[in-house]
Protein backbone atom coordinates (compact mmCIF):
# COMPACT_ATOMS: atom_id res chain seq x y z
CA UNK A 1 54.86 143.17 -18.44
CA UNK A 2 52.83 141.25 -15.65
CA UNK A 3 54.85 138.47 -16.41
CA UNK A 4 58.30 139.21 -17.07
CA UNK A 5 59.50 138.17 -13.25
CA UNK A 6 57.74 134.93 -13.93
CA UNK A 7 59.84 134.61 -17.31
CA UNK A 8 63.20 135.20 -16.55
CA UNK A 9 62.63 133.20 -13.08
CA UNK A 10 61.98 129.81 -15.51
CA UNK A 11 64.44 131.35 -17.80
CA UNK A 12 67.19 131.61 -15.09
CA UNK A 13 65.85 127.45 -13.68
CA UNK A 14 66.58 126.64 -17.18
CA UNK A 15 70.40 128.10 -17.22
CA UNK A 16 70.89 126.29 -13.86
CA UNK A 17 69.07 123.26 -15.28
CA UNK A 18 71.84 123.12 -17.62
CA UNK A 19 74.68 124.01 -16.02
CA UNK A 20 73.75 121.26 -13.41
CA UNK A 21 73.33 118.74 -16.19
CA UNK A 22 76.33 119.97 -18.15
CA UNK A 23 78.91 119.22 -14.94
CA UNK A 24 77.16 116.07 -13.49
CA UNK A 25 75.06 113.96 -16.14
CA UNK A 26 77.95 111.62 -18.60
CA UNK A 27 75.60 112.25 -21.71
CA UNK A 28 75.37 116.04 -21.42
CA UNK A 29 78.89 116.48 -20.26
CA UNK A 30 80.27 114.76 -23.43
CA UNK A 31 77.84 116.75 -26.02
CA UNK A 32 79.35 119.10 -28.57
CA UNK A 33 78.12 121.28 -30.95
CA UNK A 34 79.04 119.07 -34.33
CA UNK A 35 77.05 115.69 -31.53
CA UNK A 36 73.92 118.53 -30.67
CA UNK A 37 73.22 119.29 -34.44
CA UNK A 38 71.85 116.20 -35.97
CA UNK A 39 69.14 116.24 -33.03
CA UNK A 40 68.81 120.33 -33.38
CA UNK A 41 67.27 119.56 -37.05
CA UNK A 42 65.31 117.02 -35.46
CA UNK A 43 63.70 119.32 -33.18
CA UNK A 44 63.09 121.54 -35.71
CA UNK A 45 60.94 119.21 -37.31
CA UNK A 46 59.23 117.92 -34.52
CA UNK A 47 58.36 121.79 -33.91
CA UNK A 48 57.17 122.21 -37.01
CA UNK A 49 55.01 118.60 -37.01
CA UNK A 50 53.01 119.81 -33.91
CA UNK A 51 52.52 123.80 -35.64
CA UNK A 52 51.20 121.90 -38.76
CA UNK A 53 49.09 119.82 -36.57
CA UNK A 54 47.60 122.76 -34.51
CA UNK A 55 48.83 121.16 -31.42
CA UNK A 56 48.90 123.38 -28.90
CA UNK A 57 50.76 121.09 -26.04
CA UNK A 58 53.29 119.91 -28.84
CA UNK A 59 54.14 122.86 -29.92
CA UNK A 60 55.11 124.24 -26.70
CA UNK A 61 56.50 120.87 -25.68
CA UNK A 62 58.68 121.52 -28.95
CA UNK A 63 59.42 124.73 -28.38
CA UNK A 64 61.11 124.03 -25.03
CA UNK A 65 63.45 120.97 -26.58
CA UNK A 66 64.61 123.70 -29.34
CA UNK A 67 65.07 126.44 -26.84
CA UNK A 68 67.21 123.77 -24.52
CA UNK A 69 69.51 123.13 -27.90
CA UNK A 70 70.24 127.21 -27.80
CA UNK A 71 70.88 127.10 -24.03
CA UNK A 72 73.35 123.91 -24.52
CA UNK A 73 75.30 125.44 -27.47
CA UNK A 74 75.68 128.71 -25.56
CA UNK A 75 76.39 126.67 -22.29
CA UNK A 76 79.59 125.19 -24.45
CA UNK A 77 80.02 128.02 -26.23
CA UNK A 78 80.66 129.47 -22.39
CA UNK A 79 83.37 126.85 -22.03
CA UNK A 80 85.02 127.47 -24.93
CA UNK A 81 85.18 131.24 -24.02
CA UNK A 82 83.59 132.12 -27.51
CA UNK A 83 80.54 133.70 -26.69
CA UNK A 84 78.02 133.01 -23.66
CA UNK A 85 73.95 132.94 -23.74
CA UNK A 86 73.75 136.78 -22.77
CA UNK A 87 75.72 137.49 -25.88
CA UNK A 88 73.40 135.87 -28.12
CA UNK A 89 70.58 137.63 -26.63
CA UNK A 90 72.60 140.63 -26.84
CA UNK A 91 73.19 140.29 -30.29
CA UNK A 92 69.49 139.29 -31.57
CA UNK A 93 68.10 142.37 -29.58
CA UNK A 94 70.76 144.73 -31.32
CA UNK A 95 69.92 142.87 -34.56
CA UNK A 96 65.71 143.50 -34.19
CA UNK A 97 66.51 147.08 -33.42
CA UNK A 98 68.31 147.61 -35.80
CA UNK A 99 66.21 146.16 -38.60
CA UNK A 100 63.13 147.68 -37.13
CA UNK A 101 63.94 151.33 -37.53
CA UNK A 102 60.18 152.09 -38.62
CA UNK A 103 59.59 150.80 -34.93
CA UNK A 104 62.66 152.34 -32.98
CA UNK A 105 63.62 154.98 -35.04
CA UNK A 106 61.98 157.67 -37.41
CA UNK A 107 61.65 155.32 -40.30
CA UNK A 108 57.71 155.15 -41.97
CA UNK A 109 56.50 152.20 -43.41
CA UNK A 110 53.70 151.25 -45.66
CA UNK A 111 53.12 148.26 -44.83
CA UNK A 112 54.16 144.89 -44.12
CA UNK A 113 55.76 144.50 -47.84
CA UNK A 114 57.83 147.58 -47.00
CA UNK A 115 59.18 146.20 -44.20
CA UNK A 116 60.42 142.95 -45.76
CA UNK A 117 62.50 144.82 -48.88
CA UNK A 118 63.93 147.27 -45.72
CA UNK A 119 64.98 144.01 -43.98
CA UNK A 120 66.69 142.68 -46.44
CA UNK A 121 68.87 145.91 -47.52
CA UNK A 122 69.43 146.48 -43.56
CA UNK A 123 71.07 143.06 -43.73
CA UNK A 124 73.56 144.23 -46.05
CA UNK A 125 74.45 146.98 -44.20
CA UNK A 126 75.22 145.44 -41.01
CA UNK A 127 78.43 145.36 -39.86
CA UNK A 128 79.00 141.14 -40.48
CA UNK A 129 75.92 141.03 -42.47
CA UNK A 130 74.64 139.34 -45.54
CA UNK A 131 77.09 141.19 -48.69
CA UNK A 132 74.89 139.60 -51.05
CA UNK A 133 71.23 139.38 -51.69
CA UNK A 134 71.46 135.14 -51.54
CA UNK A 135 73.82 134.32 -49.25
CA UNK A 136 71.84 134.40 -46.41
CA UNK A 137 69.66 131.20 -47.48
CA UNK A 138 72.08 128.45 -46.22
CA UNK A 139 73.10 125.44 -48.66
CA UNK A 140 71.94 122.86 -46.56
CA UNK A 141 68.35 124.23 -46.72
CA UNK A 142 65.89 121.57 -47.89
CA UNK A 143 65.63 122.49 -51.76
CA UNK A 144 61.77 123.48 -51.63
CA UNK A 145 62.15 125.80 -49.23
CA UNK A 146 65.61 126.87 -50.55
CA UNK A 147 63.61 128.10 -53.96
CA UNK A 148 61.58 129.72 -51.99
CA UNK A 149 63.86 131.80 -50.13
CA UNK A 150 65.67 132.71 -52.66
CA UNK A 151 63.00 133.92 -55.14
CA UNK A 152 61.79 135.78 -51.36
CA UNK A 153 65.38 137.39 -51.51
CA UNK A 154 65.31 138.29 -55.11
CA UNK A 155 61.56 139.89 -54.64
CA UNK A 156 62.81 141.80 -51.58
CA UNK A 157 65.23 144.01 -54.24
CA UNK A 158 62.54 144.27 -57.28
CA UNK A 159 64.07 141.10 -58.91
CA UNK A 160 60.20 139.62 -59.75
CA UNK A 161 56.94 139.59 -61.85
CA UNK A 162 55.61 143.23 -62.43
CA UNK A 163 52.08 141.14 -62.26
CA UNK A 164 51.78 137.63 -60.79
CA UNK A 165 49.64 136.70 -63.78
CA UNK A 166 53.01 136.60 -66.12
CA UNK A 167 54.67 134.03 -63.62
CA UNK A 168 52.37 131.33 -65.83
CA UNK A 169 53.37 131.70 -68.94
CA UNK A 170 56.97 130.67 -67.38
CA UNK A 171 55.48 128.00 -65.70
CA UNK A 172 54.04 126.73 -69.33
CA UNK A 173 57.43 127.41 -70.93
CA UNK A 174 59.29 125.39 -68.10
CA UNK A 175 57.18 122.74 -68.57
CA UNK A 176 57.14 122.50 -72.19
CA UNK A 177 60.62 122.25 -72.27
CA UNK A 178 60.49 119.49 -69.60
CA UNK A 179 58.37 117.44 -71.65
CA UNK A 180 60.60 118.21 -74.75
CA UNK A 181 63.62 116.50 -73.10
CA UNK A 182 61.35 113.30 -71.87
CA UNK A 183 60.56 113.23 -75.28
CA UNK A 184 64.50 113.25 -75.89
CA UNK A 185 64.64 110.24 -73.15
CA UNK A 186 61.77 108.31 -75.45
CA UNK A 187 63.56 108.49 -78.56
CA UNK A 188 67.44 108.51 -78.00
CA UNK A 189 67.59 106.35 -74.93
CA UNK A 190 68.56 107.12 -70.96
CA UNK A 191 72.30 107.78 -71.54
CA UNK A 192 73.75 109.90 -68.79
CA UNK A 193 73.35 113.41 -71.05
CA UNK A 194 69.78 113.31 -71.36
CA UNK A 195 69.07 112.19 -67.98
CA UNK A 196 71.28 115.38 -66.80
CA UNK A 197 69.39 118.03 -69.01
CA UNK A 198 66.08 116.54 -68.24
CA UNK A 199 66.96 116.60 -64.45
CA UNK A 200 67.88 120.14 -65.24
CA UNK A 201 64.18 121.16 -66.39
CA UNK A 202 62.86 119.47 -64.21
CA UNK A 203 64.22 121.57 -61.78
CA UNK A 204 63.14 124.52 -64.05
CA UNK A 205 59.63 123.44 -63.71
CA UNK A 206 59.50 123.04 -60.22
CA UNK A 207 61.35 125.84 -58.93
CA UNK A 208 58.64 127.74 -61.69
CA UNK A 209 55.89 126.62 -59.94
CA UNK A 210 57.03 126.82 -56.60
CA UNK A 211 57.52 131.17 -57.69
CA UNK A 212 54.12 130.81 -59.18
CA UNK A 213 52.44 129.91 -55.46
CA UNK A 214 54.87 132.33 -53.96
CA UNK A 215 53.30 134.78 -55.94
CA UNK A 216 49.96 134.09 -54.69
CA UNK A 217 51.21 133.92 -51.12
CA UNK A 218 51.13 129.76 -50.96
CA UNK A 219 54.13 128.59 -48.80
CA UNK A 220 55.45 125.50 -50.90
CA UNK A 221 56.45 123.26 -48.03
CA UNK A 222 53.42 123.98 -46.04
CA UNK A 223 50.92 123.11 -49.27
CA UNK A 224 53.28 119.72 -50.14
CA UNK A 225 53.35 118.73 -46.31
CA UNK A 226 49.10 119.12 -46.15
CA UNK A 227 49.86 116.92 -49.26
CA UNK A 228 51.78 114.02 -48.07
CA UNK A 229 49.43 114.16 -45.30
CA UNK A 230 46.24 113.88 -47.60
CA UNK A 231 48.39 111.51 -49.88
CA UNK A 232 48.80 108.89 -46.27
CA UNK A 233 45.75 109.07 -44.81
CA UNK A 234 44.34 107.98 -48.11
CA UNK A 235 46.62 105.24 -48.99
CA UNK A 236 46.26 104.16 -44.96
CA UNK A 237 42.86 103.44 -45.81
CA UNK A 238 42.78 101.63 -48.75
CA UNK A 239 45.71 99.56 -47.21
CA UNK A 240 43.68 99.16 -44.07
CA UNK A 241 40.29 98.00 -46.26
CA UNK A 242 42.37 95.69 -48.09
CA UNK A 243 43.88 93.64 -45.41
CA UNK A 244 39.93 93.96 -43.83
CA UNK A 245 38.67 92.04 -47.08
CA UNK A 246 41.76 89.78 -46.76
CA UNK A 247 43.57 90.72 -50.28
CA UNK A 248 46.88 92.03 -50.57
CA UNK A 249 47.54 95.41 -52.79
CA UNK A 250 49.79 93.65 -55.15
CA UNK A 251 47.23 91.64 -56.51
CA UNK A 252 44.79 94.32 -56.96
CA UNK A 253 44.23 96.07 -60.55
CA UNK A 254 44.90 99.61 -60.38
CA UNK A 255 41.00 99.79 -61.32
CA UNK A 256 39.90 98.09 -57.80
CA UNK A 257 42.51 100.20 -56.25
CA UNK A 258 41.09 103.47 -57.55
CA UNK A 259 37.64 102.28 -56.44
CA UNK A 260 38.95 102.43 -52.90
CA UNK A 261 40.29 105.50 -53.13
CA UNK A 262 37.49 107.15 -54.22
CA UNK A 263 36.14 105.88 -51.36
CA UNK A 264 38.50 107.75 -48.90
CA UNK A 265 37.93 111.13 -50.47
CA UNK A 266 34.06 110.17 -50.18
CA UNK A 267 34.80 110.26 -46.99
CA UNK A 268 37.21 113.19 -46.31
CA UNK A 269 34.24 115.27 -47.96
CA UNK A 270 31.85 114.11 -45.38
CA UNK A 271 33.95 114.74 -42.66
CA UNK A 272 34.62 110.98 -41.78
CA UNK A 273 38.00 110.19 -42.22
């Protein structure tokens, strides 16, 4: 609690921060929420960039820009008379409270796991809450993490594998029948059908395997982003090489390309690149 005079001093600079900027700066004074969310999903990203990153100055660098985008949409939320900054505050602390009754009520808990399933069924009890398991994963959620959530939801009211082991016989079913409609593609041609059902199970196979790492605790969008970042920093050096050598990639066989990127994860082993 040492603090907490400290905290809502800057917290108060920021609200007059805003309100300053709000009556007097052209930019800020023309903003609305529809303009501010484009660049709120921005931030988002950028937040989550520095976290993967382990960038400490980032991420509170981040942090700040996102908690400016809340202080601006309550700021106009303010003008319109709708709701004001102290009623969102309001509202999350009611909300914790009230989904932490193992914490500010009687309620006992076995663990973390128990906690989760009681979240979720608090949510449906709640006065404007969630009425159905789902509909609190919004449909303009990127689709990894959208599969995710949901099969998060579903596991939060029983609806999953007794044993995790089971999830991969699913994931060799899905896939089978993936391959069985590429097979389809092969012999009967791309007309728009077959693209559609192979689309379809391909979907089937991902959102399969994206359960099976849920199962085993593996956030999909953290493992594909440590991915893509493996996946450039790899590429970046056998593009890098290349133009060293004076060849261009497109003239390469896949052969002397490989040889390069052997190379990189040669490297990435030993710590070098």
């Amino acid at each position: 609690m040492k603090n907490r005079e400290k905290e809502m001093q800057a917290f108060g600079r920021l609200l007059d921060v805003m309100d300053e900027l709000r009556e007097k700066c052209p930019w800020d004074r023309k903003q609305t929420m529809e303009s501010l969310r484009p660049q709120t999903i921005e931030e988002t990203y950028e937040l989550c960039d520095a976290i993967m990153k382990q960038d400490d100055h980032n991420i509170a660098k981040e942090l700040g820009d996102l908690l400016l985008h809340v202080v601006f949409y309550a700021k106009i939320g303010s003008e319109n008379g709708t709701f004001d900054i102290a009623q969102v505050i309001d509202l999350l602390c009611e909300k914790l409270i009230f989904r932490h009754p193992h914490v500010f009520g009687e309620t006992q808990v076995s663990g973390a796991e128990q906690v989760v399933q009681n979240w979720e069924q608090l949510k449906m009890k709640e006065k404007d809450g969630n009425k159905r398991v789902l509909s609190g994963v919004p449909d303009s959620l990127p689709s990894l993490l959208k599969a995710y959530r949901m099969q998060d939801k579903a596991r939060a009211v029983g609806f999953d594998w007794e044993v995790r082991e089971q999830v991969w016989d699913k994931v060799a079913e899905e896939l089978q029948e993936f391959r069985n409609e590429l097979d389809a593609i092969a012999l009967d041609g791309a007309d728009e059908a077959t693209r559609r059902r192979a689309e379809e199970e391909f979907g089937d196979f991902l959102f399969s395997v994206i359960n099976a790492g849920r199962l085993y605790e593996l956030n999909p969008d953290t493992s594909l982003d440590r991915t893509c970042t493996k996946f450039r920093r790899r590429f970046t050096y056998l593009e890098e090489h290349t133009i060293r050598q004076g060849r261009d990639l497109r003239d390469m066989t896949l052969a002397q390309m490989d040889e390069i990127w052997d190379e990189a994860k040669k490297l990435e082993r030993e710590g070098k690149l």
